[in-house]
C-alpha atoms as a PDB file:
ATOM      1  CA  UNK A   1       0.000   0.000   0.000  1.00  0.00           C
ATOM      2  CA  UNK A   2       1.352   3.313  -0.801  1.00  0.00           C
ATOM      3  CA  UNK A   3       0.127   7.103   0.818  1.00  0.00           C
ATOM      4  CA  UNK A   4       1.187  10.201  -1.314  1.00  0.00           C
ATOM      5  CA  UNK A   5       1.547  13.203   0.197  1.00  0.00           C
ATOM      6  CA  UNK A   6      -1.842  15.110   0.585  1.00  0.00           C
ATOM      7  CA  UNK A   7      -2.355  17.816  -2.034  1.00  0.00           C
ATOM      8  CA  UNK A   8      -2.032  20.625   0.295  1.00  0.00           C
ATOM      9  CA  UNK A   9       1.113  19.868   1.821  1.00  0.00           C
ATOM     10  CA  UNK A  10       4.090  21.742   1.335  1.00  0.00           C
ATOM     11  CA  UNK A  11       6.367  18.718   1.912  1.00  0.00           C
ATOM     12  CA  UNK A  12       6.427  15.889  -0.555  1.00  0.00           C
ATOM     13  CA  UNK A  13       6.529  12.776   1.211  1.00  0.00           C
ATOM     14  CA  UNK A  14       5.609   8.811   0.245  1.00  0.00           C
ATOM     15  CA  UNK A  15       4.860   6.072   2.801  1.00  0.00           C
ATOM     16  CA  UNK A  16       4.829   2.695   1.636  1.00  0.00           C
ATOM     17  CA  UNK A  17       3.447   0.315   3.622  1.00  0.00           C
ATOM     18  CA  UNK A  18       4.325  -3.647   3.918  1.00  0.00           C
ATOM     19  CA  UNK A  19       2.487  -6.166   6.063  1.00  0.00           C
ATOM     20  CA  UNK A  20       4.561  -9.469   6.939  1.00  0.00           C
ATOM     21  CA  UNK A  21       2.470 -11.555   9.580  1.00  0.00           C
ATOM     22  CA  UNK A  22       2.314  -9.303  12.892  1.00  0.00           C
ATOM     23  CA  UNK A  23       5.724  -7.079  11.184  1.00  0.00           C
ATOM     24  CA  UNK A  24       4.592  -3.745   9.513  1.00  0.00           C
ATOM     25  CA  UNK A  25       7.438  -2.435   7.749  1.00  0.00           C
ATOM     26  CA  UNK A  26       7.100   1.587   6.931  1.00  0.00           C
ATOM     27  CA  UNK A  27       9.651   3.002   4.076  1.00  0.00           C
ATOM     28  CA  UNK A  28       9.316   6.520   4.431  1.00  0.00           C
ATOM     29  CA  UNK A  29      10.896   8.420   1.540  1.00  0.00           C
ATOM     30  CA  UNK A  30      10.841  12.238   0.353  1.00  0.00           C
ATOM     31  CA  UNK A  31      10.547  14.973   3.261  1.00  0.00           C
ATOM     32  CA  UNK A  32       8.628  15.400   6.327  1.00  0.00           C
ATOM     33  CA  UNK A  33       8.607  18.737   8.486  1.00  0.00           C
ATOM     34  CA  UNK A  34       5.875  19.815  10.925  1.00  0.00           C
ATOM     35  CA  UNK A  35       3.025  20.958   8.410  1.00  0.00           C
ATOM     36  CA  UNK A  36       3.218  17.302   7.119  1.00  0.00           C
ATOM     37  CA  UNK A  37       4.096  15.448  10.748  1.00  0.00           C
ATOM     38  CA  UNK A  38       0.495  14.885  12.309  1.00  0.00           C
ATOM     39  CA  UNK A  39      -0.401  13.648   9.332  1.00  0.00           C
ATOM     40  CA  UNK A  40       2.195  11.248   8.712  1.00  0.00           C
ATOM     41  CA  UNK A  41       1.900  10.238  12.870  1.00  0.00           C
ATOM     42  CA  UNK A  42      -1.881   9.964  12.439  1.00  0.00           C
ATOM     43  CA  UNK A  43      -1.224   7.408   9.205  1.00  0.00           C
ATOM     44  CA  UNK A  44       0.956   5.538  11.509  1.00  0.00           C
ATOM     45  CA  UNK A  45      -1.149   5.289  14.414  1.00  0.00           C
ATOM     46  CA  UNK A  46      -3.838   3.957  12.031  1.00  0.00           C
ATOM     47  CA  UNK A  47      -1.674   1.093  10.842  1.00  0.00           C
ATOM     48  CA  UNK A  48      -0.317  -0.095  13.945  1.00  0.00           C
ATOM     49  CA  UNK A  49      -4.723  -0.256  15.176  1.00  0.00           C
ATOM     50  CA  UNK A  50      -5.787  -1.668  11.797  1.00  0.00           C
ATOM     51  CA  UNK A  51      -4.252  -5.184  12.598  1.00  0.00           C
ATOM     52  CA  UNK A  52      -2.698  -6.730  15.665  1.00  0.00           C
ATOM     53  CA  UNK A  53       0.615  -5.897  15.104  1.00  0.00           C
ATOM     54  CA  UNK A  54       4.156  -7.113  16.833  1.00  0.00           C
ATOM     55  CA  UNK A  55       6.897  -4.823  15.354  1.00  0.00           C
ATOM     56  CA  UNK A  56       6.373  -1.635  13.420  1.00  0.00           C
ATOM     57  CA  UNK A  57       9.581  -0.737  11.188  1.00  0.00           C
ATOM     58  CA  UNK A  58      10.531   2.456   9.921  1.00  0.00           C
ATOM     59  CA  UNK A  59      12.739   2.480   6.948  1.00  0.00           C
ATOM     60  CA  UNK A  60      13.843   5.801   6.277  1.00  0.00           C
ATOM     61  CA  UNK A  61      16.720   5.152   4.045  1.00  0.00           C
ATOM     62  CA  UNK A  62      15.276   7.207   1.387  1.00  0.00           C
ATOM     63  CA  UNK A  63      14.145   9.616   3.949  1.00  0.00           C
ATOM     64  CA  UNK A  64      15.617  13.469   2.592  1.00  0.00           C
ATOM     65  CA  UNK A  65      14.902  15.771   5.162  1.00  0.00           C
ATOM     66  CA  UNK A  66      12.576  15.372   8.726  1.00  0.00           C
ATOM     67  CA  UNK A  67      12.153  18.183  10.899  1.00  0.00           C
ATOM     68  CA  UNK A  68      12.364  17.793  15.189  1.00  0.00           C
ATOM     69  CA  UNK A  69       8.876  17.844  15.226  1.00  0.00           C
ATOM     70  CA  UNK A  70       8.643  14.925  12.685  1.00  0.00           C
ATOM     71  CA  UNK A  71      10.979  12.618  14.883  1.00  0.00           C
ATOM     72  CA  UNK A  72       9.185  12.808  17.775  1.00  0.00           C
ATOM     73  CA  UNK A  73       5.947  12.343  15.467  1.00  0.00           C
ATOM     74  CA  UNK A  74       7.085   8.896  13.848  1.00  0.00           C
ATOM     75  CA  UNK A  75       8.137   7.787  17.600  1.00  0.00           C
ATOM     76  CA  UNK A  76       5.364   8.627  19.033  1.00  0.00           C
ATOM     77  CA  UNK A  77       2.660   5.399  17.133  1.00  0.00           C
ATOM     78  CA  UNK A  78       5.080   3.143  18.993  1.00  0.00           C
ATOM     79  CA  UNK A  79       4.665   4.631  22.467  1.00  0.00           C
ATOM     80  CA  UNK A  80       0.554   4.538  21.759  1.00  0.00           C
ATOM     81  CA  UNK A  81       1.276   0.809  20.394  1.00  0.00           C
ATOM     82  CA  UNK A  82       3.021  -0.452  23.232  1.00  0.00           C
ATOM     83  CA  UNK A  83       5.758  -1.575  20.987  1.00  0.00           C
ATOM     84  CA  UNK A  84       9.342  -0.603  21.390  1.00  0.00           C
ATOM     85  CA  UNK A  85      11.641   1.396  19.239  1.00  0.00           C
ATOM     86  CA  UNK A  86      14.921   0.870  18.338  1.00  0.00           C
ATOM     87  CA  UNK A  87      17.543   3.294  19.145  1.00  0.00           C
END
């Protein structure tokens, strides 16, 4: 499954999304800064609660550019999950 950016954001992001079992692995790729993080964190919270899920990973290898307030909004579906991140 793959999420465009929304049409009124000013960043251009893309979040593909792949399911494995209980596994959920995220490749975020373009840029994210704060008019596009609640939206991205929102996406994320929605995966993790559409299907039990285990382990949520984040691949941001083609990642460009996230803001401060983007970090702590791709951490934060994790905390709500119960899951734990990686550091």
């Amino acid at each position: 499954m793959s999420t465009p950016q929304s049409a009124g954001s000013s960043s251009a992001y893309h979040m593909d999304l792949n399911r494995r079992g209980r596994v959920v692995i995220v490749k975020l790729a373009g840029s994210v800064n704060m008019d596009v993080c609640d939206e991205v964190r929102d996406r994320l919270i929605e995966i993790v609660d559409e299907e039990p899920t285990e382990n949520l990973i984040l691949d941001l290898s083609e990642l460009k550019f996230i803001c401060s307030v983007g970090l702590g909004g791709i951490s934060q579906p994790t905390s709500v999950a119960g899951t734990t991140t990686a550091a």
